[in-house]
Protein backbone atom coordinates (compact mmCIF):
# COMPACT_ATOMS: atom_id res chain seq x y z
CA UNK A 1 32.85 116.75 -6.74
CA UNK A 2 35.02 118.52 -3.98
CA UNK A 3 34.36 118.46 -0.10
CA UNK A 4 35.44 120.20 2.52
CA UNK A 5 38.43 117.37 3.15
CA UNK A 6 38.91 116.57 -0.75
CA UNK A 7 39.02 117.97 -3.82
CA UNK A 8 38.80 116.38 -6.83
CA UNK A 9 42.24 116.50 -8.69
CA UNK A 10 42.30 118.55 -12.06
CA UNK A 11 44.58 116.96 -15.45
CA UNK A 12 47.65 118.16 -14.34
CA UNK A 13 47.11 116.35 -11.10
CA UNK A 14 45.67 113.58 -12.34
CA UNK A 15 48.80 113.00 -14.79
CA UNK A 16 51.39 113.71 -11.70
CA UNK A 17 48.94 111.16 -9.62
CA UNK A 18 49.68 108.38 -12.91
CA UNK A 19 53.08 109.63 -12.69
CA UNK A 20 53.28 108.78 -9.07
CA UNK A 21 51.86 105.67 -9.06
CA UNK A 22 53.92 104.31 -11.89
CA UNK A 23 57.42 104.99 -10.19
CA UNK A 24 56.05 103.35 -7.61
CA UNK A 25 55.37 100.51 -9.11
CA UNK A 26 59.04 100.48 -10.72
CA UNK A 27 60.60 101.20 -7.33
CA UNK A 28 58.58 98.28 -5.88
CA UNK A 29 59.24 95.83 -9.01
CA UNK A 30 63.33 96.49 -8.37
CA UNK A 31 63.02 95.72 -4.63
CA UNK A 32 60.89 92.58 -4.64
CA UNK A 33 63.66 91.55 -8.04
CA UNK A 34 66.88 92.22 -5.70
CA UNK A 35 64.96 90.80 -2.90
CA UNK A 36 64.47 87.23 -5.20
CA UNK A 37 67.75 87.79 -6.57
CA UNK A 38 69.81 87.23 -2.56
CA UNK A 39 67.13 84.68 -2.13
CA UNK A 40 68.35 83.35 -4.90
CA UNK A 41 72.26 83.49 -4.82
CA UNK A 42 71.26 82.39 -1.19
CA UNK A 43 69.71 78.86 -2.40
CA UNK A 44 66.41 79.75 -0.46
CA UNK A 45 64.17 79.40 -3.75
CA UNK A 46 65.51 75.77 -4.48
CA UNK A 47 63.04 73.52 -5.01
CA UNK A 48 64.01 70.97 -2.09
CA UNK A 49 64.01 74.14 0.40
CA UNK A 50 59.89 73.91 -0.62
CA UNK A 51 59.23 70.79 -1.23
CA UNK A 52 58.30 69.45 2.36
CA UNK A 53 55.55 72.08 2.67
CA UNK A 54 53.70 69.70 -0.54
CA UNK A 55 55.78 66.52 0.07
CA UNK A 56 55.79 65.61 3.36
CA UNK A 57 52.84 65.76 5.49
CA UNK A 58 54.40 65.37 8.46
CA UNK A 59 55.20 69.49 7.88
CA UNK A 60 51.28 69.89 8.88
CA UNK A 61 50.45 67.21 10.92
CA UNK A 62 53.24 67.36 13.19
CA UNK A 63 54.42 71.52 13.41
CA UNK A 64 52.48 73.50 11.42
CA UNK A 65 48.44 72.35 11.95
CA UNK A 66 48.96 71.69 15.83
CA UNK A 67 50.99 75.05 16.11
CA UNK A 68 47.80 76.56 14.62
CA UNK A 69 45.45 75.17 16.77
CA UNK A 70 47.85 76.45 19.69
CA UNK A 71 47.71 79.93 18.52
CA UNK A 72 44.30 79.83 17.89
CA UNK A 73 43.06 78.13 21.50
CA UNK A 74 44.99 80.78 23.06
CA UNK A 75 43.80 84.01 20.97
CA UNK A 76 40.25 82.70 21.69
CA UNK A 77 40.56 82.28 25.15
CA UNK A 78 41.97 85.42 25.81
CA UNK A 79 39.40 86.86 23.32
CA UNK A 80 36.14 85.47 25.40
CA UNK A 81 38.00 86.91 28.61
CA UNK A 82 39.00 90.12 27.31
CA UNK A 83 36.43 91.19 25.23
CA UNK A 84 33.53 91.34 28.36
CA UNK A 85 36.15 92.26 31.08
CA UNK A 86 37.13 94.83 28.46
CA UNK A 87 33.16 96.21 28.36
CA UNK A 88 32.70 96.52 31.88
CA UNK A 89 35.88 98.04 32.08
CA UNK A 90 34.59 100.84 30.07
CA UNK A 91 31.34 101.09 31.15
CA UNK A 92 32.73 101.75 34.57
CA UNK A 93 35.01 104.53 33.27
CA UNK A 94 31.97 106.28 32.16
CA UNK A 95 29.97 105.64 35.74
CA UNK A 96 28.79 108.88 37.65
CA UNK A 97 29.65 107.66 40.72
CA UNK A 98 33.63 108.57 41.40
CA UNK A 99 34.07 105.65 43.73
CA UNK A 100 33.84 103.23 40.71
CA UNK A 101 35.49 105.45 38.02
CA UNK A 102 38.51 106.54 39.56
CA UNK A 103 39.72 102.98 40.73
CA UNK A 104 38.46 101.37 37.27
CA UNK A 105 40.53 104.32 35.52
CA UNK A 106 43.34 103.39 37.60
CA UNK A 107 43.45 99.64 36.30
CA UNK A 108 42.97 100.39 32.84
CA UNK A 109 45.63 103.03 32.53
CA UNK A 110 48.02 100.59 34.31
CA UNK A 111 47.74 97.61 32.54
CA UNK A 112 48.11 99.74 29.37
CA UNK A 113 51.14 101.53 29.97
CA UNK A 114 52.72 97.74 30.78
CA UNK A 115 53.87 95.99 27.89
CA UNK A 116 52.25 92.89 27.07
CA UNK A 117 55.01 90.67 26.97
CA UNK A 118 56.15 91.96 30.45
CA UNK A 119 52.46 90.70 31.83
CA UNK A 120 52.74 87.17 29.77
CA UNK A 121 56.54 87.21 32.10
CA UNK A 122 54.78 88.53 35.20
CA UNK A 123 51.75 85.78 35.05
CA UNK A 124 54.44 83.23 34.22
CA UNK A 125 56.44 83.87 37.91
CA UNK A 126 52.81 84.50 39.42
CA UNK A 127 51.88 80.53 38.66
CA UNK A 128 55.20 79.29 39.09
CA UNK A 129 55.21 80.80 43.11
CA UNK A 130 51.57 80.67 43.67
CA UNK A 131 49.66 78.44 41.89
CA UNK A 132 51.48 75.50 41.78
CA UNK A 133 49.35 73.00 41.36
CA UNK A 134 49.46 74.24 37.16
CA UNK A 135 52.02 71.96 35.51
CA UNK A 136 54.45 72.72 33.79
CA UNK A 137 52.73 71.59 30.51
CA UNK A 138 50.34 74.36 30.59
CA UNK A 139 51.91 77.02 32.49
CA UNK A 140 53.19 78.86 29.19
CA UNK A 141 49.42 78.63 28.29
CA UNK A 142 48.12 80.60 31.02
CA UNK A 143 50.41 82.98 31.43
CA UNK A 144 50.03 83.52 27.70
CA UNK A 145 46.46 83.76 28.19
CA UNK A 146 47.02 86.34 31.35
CA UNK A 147 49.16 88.62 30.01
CA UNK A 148 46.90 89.29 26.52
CA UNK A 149 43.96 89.48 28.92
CA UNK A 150 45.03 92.04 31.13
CA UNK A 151 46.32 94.29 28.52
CA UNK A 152 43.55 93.86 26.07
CA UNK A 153 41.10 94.41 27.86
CA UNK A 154 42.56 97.42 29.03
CA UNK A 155 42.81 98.41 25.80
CA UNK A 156 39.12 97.67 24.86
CA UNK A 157 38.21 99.03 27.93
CA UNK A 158 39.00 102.72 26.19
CA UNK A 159 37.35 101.97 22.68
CA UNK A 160 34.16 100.70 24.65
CA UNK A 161 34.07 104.31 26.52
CA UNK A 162 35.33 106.14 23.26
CA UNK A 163 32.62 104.58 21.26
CA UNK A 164 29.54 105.80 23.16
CA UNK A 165 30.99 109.04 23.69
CA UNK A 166 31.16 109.79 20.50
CA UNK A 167 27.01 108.99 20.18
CA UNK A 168 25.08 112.56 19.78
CA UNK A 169 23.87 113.61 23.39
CA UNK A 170 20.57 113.35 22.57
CA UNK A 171 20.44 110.09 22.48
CA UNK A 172 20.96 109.90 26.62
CA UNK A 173 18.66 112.97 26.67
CA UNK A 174 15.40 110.85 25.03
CA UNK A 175 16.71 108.33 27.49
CA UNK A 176 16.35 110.30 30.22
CA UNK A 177 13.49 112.19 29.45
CA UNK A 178 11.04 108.76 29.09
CA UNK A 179 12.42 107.96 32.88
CA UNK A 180 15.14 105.38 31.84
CA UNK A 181 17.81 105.07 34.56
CA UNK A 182 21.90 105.42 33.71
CA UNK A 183 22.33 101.68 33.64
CA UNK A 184 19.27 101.25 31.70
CA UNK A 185 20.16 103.74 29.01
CA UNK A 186 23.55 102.07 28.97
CA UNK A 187 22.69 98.90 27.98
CA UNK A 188 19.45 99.36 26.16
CA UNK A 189 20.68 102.53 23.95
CA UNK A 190 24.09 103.54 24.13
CA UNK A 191 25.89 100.21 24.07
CA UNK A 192 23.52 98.40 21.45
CA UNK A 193 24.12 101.80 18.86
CA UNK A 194 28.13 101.98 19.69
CA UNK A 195 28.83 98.64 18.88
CA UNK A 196 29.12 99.47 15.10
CA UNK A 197 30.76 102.22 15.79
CA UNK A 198 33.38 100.51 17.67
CA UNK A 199 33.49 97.26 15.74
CA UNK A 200 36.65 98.07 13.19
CA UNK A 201 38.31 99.58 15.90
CA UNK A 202 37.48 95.75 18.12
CA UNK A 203 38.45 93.52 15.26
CA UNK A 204 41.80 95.48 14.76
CA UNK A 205 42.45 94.73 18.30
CA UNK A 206 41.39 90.84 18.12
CA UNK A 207 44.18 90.73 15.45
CA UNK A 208 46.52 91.89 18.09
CA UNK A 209 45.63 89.23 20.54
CA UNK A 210 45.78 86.44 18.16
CA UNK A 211 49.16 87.92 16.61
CA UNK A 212 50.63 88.68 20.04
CA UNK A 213 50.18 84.58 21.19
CA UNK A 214 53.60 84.54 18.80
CA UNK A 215 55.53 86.12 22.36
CA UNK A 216 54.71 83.48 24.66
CA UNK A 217 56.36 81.13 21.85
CA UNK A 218 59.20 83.31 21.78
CA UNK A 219 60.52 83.32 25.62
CA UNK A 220 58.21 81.34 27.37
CA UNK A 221 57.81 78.10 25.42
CA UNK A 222 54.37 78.41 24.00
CA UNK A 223 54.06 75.80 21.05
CA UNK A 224 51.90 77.75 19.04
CA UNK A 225 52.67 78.71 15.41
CA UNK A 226 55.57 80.59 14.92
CA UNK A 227 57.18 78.50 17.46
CA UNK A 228 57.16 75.33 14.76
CA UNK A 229 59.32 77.59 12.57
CA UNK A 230 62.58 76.03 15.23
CA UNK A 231 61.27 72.68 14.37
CA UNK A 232 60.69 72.92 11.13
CA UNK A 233 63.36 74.89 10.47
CA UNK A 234 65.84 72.20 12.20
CA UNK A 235 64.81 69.32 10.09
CA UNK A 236 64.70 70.07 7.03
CA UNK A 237 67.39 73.61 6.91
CA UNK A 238 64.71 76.13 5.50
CA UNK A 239 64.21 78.68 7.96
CA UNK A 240 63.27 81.07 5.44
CA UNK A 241 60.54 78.77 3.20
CA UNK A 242 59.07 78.15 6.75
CA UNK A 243 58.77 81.64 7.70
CA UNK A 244 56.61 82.65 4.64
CA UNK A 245 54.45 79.82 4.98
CA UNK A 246 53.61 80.96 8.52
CA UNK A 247 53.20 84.61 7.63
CA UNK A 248 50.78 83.11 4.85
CA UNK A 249 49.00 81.44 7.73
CA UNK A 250 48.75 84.28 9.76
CA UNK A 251 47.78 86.71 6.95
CA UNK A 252 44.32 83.89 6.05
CA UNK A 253 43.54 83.89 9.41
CA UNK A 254 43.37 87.34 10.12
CA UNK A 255 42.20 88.21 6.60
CA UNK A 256 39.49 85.70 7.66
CA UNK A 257 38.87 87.39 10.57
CA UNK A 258 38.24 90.83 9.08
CA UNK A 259 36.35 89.54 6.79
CA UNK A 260 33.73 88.04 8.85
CA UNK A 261 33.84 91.51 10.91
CA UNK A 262 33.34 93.58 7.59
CA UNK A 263 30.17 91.37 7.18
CA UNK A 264 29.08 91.80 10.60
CA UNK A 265 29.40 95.39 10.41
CA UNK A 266 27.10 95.71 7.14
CA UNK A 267 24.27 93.02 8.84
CA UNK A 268 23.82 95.29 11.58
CA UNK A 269 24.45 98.41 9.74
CA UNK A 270 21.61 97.40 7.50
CA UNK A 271 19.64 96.18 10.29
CA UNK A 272 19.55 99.69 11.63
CA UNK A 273 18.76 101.75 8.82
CA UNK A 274 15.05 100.91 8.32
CA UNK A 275 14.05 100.48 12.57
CA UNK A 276 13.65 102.83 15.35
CA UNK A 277 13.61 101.99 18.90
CA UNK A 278 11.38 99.32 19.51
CA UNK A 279 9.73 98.64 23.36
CA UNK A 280 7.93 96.42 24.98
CA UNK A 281 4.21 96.64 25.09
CA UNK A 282 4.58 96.97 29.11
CA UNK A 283 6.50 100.16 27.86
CA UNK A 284 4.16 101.36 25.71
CA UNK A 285 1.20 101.05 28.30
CA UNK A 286 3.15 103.20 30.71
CA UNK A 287 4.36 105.75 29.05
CA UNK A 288 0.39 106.45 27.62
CA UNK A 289 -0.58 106.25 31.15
CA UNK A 290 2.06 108.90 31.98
CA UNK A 291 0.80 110.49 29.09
CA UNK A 292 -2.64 110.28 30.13
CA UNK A 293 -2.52 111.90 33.88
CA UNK A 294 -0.84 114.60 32.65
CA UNK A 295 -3.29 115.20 30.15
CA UNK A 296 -5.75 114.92 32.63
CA UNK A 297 -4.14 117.25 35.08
């Protein structure tokens, strides 16, 4: 079956598709051999450069599991802050009223053109020269915390506002035409029907946050998980061992992640399909009063 966007390749496409995918697959089977192969002549696939990750608990207990937790606290932290700063962000972008779009426009286009890192340094100074009654200890928390918060929900500001623009007009129109005001067809239509629509787009961006905790490790002393990699890495000489078994780690948890998104997104996908709007019986009684004068007049 062809579409406008596809059509539906014929034998001789087929076989150059097969023929394709199979030099791939050659090209890809010598790279990930040389790749083993300097591992190799490197000693990094000896078995004592693995070992501690089965061997020695200490591996988890001490670096890896705490370093986790770290990255975690922090990615949902900034998560709950970002992700309703982020909303009203956008709904303000889409406000009639120019003395609330313009300055909310102004914020969200300058936080996003800064890079995150340079906010994490930024809130960093900012606590050290006025706010010092943070210690030390978490300092590299919050400023973590700051930096992914003001650029995120910048960010999310712009898929909140992209997502219910791209709902069909007539969905504001019935809004409007049973009396609902702009903040009431906001939140009780437009927001509640873009939310699947702007759901992949959200959870892509979550994986950001919690990936991006890995900069305040970097430069500003963060101990969260790709920070144990100097530890780790220090006692027992396998700085390349330890780096796979953090990019494992990251890959579950975001694969996790996703996956509870993908399921979100077919519950309420699903939940939609068979129901219409549904009001209130208060609702209902007014609108076949409304109905009623009219008739009447």
């Amino acid at each position: 079956m062809s579409s406008v966007l596809y059509d539906v390749p014929g034998p001789r496409a087929k076989v150059r598709n097969w023929i394709y995918t199979a030099v791939f697959l050659v090209l890809f089977a010598l790279a990930a051999w040389w790749i083993l192969s300097v591992m190799a002549d490197k000693h990094q696939l000896d078995a004592d450069k693995w070992s501690p990750f089965v061997t020695d608990g200490r591996v988890w207990t001490t670096y890896l599991l705490p370093g986790l937790g770290e990255t975690l606290r922090a990615g949902a932290i900034a998560m709950l802050i970002a992700l309703p700063l982020g909303a009203l962000l956008g709904i303000g972008r889409l406000s009639d009223h120019a003395w609330v779009r313009v300055p909310v426009g102004t914020v969200v286009e300058f936080f996003r053109a800064i890079p995150v890192l340079m906010l994490m340094i930024f809130g960093s100074a900012f606590f050290v020269q006025f706010v010092p009654a943070v210690s030390s200890d978490f300092r590299p928390l919050y400023a973590v915390i700051t930096g992914l918060v003001l650029y995120n929900a910048a960010v999310i500001a712009e898929i909140v506002r992209a997502g219910v623009l791209s709902l069909p007009r007539g969905q504001t129109d019935a809004a409007k035409a049973i009396g609902m005001r702009k903040g009431q067809t906001m939140v009780h239509v437009l927001i509640p029907q873009a939310v699947t629509v702007m759901l992949p787009a959200l959870v892509s961006q979550l994986v950001v946050i919690l990936k991006d905790t890995a900069l305040g490790g970097s430069l500003l002393g963060l101990t969260e998980l790709l920070a144990a990699n100097r530890q780790i890495s220090a006692n027992y000489s396998n700085t390349i061992p330890t780096l796979v078994v953090i990019a494992l780690i990251y890959i579950a948890v975001n694969f996790a992640l996703t996956s509870f998104a993908s399921w979100l997104e077919g519950r309420l996908r699903k939940s939609k399909k068979g129901t219409g709007t549904v009001l209130a019986v208060a609702e209902v009684d007014d609108l076949a009063t409304g109905a009623n004068s009219a008739a009447g007049a």
